[in-house]
N, C-alpha and C. Protein backbone atom coordinates (compact mmCIF):
# COMPACT_ATOMS: atom_id res chain seq x y z
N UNK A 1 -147.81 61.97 232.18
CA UNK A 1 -147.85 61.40 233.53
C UNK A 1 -148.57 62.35 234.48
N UNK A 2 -149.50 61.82 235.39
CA UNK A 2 -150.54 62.47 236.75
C UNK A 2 -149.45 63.17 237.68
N UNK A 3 -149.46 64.01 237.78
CA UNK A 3 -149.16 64.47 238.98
C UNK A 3 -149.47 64.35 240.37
N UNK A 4 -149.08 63.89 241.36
CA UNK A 4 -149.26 63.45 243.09
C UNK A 4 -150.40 65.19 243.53
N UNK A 5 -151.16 65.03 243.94
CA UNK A 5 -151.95 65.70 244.36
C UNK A 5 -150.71 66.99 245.59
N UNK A 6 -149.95 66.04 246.36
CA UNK A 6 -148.96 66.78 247.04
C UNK A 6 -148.02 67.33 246.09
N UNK A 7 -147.32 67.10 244.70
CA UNK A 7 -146.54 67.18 244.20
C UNK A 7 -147.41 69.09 243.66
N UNK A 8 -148.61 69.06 243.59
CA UNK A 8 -149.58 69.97 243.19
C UNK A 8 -149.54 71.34 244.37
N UNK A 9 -149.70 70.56 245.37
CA UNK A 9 -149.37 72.01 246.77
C UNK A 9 -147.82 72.42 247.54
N UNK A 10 -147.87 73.20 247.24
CA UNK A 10 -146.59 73.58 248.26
C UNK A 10 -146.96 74.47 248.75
N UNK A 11 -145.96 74.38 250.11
CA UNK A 11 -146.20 75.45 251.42
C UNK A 11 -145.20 76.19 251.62
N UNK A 12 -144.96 77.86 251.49
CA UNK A 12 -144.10 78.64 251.35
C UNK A 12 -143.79 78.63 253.04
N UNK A 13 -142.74 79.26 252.97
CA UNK A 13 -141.79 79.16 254.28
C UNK A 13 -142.80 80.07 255.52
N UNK A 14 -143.42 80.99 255.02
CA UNK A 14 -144.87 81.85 255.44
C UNK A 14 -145.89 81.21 256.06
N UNK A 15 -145.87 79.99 255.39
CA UNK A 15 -147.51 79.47 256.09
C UNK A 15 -148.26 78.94 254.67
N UNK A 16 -147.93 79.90 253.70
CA UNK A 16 -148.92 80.38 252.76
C UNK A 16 -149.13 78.52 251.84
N UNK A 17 -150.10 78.57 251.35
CA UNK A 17 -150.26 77.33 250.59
C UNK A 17 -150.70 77.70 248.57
N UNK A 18 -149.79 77.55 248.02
CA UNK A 18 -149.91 77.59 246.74
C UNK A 18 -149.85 76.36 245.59
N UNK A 19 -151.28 76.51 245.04
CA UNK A 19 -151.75 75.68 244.28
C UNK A 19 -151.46 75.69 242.92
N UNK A 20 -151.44 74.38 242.42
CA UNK A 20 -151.41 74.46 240.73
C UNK A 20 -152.58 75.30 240.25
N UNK A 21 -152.61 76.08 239.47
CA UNK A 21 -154.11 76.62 238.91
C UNK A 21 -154.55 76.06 238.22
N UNK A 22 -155.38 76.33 237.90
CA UNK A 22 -156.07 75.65 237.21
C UNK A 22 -156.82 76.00 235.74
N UNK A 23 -155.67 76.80 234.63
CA UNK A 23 -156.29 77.86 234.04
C UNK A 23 -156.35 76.63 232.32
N UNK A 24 -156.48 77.03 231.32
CA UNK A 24 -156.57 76.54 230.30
C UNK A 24 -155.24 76.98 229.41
N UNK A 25 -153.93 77.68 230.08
CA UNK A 25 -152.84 77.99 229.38
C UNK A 25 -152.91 78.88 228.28
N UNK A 26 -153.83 79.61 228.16
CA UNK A 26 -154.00 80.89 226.93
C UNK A 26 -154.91 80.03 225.71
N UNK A 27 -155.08 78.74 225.72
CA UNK A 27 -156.06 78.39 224.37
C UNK A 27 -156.59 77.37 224.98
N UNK A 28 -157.96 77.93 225.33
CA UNK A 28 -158.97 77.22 225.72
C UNK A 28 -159.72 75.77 224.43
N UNK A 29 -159.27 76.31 223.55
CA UNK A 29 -160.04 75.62 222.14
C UNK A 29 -158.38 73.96 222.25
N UNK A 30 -157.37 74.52 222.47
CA UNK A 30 -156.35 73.02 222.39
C UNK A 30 -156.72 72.31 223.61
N UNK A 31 -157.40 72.64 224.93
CA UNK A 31 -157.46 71.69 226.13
C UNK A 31 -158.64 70.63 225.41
N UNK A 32 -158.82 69.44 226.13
CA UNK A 32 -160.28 68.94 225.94
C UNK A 32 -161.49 69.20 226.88
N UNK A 33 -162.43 68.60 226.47
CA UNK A 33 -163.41 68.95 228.25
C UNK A 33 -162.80 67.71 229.24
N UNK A 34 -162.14 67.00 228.81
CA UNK A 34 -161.69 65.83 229.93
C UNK A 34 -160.72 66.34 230.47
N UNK A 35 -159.56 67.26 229.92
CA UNK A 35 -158.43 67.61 230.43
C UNK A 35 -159.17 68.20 231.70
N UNK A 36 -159.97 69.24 231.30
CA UNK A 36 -160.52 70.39 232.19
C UNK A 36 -161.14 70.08 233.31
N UNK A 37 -161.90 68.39 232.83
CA UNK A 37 -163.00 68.27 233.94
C UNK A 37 -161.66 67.06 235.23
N UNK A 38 -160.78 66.90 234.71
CA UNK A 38 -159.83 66.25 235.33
C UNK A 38 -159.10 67.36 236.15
N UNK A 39 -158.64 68.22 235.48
CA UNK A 39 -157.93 69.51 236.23
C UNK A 39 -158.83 70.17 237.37
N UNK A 40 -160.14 69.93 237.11
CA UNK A 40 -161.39 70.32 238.36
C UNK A 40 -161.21 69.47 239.65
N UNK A 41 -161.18 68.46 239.21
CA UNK A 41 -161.26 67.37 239.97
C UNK A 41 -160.00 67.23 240.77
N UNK A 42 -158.42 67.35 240.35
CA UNK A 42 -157.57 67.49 241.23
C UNK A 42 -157.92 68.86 242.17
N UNK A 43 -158.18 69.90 241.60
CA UNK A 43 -158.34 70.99 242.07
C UNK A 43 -159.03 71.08 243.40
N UNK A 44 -160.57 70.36 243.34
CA UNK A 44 -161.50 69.63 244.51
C UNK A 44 -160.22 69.06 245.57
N UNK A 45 -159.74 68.15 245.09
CA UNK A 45 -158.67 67.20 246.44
C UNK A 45 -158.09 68.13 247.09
N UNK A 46 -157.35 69.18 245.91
CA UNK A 46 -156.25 70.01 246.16
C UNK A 46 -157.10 70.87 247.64
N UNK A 47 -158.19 71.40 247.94
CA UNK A 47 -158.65 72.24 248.27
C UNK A 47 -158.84 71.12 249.82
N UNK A 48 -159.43 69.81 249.63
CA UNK A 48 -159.97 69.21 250.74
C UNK A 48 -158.74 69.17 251.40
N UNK A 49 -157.28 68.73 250.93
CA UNK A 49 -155.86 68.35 251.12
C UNK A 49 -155.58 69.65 251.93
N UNK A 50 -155.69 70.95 251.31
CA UNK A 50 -154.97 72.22 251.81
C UNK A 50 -155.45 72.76 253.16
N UNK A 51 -156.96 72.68 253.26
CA UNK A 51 -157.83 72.30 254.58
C UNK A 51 -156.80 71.74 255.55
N UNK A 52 -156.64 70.42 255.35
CA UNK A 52 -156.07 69.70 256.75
C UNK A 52 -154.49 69.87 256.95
N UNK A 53 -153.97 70.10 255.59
CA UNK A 53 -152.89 70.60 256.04
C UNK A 53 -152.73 72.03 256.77
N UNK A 54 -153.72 73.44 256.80
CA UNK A 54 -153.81 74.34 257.41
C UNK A 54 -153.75 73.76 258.62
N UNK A 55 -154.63 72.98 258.97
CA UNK A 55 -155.02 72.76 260.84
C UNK A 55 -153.76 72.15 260.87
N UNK A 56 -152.70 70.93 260.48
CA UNK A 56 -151.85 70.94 260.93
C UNK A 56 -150.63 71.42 260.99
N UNK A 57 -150.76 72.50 260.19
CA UNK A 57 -149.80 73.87 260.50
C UNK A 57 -150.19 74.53 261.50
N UNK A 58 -151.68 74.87 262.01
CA UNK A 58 -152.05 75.77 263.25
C UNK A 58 -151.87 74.76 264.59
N UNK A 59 -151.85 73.40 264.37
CA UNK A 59 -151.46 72.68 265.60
C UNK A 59 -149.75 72.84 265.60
N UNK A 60 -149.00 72.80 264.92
CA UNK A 60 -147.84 72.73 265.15
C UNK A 60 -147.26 74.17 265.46
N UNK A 61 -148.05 75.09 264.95
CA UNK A 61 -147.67 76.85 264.93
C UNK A 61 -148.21 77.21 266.51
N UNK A 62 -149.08 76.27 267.34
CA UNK A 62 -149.72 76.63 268.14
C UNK A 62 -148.63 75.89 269.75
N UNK A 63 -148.16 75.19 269.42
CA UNK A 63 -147.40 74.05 270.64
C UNK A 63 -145.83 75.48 270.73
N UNK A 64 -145.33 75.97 269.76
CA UNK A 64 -144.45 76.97 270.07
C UNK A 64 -144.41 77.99 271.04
């Protein structure tokens, strides 16, 4: 089962934003190139997603 692109980022109590990585798990030879080129591709959202969630942490960090 896919994982929710949000289910992928969480935001530490800091600010900080931590991502699924995106590594091949120690054996690059058991992933496929689809796994990989799929794991890229969340990775892309993950990055456009973490963007706008920054600004609306600096709008809400900013009204305090």
């Amino acid at each position: 089962m896919k994982k929710s692109v949000s289910s992928r980022i969480r935001i530490t109590k800091t600010g900080k934003i931590i991502r699924g990585k995106m590594g091949t798990r120690h054996c690059g030879s058991r992933k496929t190139s689809t796994t990989k080129r799929r794991k890229k591709i969340t990775h892309r959202i993950a990055g456009v997603d973490t963007s706008a969630i920054r600004g609306e942490m600096a709008k809400k960090n900013f009204k305090k």
